[in-house]
C-alpha atoms as a PDB file:
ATOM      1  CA  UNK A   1      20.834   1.997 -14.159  1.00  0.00           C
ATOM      2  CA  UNK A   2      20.702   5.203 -16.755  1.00  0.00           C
ATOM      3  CA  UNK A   3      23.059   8.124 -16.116  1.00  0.00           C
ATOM      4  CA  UNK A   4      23.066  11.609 -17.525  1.00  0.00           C
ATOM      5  CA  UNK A   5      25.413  14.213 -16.138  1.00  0.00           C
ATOM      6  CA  UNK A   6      24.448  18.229 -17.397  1.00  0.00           C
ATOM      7  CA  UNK A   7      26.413  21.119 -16.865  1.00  0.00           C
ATOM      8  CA  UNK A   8      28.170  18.918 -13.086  1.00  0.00           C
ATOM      9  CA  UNK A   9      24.428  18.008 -12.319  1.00  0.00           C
ATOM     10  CA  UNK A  10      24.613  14.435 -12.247  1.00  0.00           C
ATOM     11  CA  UNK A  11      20.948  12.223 -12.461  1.00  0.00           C
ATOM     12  CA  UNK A  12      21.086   8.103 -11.975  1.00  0.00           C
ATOM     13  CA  UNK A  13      17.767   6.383 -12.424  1.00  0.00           C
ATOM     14  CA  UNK A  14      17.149   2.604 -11.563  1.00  0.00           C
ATOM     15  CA  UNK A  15      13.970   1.206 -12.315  1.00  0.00           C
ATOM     16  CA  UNK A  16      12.110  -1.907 -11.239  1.00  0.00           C
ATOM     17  CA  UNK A  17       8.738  -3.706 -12.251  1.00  0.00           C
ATOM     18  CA  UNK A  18       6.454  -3.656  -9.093  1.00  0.00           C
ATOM     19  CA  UNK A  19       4.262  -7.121  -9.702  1.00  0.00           C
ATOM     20  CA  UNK A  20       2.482  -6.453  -6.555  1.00  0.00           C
ATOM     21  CA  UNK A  21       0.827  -3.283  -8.286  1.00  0.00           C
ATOM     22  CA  UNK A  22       0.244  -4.673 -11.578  1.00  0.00           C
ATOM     23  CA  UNK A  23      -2.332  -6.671 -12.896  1.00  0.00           C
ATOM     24  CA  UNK A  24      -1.487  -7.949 -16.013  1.00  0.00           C
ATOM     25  CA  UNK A  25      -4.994  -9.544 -16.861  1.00  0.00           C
ATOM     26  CA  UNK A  26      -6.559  -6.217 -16.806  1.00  0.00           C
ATOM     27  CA  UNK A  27      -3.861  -3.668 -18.700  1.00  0.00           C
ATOM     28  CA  UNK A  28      -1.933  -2.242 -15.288  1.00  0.00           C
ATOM     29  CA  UNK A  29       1.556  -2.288 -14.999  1.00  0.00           C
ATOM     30  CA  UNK A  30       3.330  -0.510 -12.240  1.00  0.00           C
ATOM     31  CA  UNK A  31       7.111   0.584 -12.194  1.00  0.00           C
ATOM     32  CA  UNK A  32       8.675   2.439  -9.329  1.00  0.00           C
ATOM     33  CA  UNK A  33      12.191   4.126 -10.402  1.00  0.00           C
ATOM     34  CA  UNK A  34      14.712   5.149  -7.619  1.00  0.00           C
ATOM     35  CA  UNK A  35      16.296   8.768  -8.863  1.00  0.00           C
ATOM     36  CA  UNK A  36      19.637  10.018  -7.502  1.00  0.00           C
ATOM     37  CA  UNK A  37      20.533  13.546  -8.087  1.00  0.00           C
ATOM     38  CA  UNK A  38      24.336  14.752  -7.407  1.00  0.00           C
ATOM     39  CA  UNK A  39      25.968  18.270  -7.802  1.00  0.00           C
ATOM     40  CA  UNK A  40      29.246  17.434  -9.219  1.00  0.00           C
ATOM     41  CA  UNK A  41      29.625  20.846 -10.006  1.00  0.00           C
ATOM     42  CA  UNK A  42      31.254  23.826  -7.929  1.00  0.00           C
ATOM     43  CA  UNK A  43      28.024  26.057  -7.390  1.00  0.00           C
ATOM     44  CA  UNK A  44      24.505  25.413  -5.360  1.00  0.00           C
ATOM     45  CA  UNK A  45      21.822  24.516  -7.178  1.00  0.00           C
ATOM     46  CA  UNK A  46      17.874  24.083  -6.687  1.00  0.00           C
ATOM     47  CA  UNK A  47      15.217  21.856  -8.315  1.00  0.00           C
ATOM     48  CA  UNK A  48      12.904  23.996  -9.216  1.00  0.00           C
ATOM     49  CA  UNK A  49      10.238  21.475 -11.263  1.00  0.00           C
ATOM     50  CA  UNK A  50       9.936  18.420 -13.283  1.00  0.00           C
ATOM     51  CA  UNK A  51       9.250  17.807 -17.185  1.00  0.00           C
ATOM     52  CA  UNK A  52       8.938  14.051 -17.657  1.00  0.00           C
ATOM     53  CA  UNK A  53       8.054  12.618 -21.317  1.00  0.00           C
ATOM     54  CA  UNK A  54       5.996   8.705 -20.982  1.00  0.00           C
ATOM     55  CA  UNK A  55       5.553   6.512 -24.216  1.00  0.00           C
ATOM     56  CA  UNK A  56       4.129   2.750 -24.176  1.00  0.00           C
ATOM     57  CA  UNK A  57       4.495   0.407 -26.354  1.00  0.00           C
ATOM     58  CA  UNK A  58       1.489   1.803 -28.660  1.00  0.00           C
ATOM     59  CA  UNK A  59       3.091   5.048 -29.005  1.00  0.00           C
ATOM     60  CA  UNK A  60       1.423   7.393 -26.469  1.00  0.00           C
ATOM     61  CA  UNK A  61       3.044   9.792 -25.030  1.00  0.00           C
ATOM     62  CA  UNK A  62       1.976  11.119 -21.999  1.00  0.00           C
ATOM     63  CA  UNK A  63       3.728  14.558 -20.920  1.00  0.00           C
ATOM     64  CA  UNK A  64       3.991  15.225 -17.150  1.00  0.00           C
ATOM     65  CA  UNK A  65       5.199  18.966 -15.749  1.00  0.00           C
ATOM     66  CA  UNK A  66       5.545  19.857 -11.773  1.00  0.00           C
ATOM     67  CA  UNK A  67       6.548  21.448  -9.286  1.00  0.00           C
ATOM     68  CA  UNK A  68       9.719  20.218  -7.654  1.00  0.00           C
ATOM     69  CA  UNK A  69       9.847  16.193  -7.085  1.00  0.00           C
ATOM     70  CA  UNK A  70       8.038  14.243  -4.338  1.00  0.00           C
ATOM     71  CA  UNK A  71       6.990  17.834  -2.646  1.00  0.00           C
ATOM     72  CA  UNK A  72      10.347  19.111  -2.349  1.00  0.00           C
ATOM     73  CA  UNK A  73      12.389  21.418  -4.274  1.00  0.00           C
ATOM     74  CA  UNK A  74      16.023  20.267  -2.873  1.00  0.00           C
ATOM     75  CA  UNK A  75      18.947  22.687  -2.868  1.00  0.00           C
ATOM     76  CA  UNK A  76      22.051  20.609  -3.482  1.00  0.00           C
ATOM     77  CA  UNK A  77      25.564  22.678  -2.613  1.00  0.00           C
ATOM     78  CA  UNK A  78      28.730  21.301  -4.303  1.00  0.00           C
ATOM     79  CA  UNK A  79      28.918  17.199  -3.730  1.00  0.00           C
ATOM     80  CA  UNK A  80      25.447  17.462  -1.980  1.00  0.00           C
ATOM     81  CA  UNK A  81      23.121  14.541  -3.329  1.00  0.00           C
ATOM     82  CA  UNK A  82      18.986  13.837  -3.178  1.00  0.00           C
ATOM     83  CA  UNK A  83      17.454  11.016  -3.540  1.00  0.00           C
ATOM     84  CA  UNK A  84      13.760   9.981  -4.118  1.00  0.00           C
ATOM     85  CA  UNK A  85      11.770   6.738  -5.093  1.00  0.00           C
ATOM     86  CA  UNK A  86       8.428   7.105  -7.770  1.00  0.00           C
ATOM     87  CA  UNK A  87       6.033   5.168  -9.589  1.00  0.00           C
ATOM     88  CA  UNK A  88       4.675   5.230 -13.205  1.00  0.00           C
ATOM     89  CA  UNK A  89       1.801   3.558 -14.596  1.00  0.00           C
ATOM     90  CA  UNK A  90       1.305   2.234 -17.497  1.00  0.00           C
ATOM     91  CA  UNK A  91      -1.449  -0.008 -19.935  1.00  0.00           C
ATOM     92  CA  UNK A  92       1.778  -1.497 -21.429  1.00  0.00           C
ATOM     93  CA  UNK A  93       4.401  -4.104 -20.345  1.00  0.00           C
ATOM     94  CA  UNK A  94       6.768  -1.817 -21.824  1.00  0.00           C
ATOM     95  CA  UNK A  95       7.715   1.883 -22.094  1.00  0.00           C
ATOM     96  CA  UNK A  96      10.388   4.403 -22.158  1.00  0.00           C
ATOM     97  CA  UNK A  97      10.467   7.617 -19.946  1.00  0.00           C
ATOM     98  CA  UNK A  98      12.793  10.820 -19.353  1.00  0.00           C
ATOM     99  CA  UNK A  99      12.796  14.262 -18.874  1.00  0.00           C
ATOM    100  CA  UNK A 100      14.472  16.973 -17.447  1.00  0.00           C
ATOM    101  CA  UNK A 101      14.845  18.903 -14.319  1.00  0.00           C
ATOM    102  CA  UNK A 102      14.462  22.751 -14.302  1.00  0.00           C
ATOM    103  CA  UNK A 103      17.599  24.211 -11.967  1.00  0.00           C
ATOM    104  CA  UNK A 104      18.635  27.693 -10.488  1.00  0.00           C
ATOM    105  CA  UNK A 105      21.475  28.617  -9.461  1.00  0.00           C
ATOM    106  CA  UNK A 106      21.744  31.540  -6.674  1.00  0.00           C
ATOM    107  CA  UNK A 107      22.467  34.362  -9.397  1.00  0.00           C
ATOM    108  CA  UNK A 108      18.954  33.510 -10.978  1.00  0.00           C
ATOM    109  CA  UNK A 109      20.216  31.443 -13.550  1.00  0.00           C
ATOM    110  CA  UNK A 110      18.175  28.152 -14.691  1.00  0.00           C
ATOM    111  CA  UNK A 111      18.832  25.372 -16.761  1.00  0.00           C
ATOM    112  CA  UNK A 112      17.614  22.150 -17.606  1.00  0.00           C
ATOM    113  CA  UNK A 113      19.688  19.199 -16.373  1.00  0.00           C
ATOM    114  CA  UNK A 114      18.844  15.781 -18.020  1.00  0.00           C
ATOM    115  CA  UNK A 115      17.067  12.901 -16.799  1.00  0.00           C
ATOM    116  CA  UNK A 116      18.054  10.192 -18.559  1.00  0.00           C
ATOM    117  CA  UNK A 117      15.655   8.532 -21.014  1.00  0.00           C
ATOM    118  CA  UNK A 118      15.221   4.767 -19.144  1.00  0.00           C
ATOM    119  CA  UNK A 119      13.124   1.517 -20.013  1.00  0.00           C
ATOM    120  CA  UNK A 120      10.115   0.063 -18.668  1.00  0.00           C
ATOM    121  CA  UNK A 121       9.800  -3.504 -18.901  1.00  0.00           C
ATOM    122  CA  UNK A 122       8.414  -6.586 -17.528  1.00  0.00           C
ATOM    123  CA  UNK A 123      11.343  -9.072 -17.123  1.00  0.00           C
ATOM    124  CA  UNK A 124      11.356 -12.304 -18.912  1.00  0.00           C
ATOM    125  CA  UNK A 125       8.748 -10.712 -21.508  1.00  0.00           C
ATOM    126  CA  UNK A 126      10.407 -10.657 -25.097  1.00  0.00           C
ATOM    127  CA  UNK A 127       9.928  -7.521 -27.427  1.00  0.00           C
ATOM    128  CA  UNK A 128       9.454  -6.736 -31.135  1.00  0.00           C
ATOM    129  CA  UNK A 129      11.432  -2.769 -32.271  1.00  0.00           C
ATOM    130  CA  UNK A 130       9.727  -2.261 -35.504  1.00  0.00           C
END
């Protein structure tokens, strides 16, 4: 689990290896990640879009930029939560992703709220940092 908390905008991401939509033999590797957002903070707030930054292991980065997440652009009042599930592929058994989350507040104000830079691996695979 990976936690980053911006300006009372809490993010939590868990991330698991999904086997069943991998195929090692042939450079696919699958990862779905579970986000939970949560407004600690004392005034509403919408997701507006999505900035996400992939590397694998050789390196490339892949830079992602949306609209909301999953369809939806959630409005969370003080202590209100959203949660969503994705998936990321990658040609890698590992990787490392993160990003941000544009947010508005009703004045007009935005922000970007942090999304926690998290780790894609394959378990029980071992790893060289150069």
């Amino acid at each position: 689990m990976y936690r980053a908390t911006t300006r009372g905008v809490q993010v939590t991401v868990t991330p698991r290896f999904s086997p069943e939509r991998s195929n090692p033999e042939r450079s696919q590797y699958f990862w779905a990640y579970t986000v939970e957002i949560v407004n600690l903070g004392t005034e509403t707030v919408q997701l507006t879009s999505r900035h996400w930054i992939i590397t694998d292991a050789l390196g490339r980065v892949q830079e992602v930029r949306g609209a909301g997440v999953v369809g939806e652009q959630p409005v969370l009042p003080p202590g209100g939560q959203f949660e969503y599930t994705s998936g990321v592929p990658l040609t890698t058994s590992t990787g490392i992703m993160g990003g941000s989350y544009n947010l508005v507040t009703p004045g007009g104000e935005e922000f970007d709220a942090a999304v926690p830079a998290f780790s894609l691996d394959v378990p029980g695979e071992s790893y060289t940092l150069n």
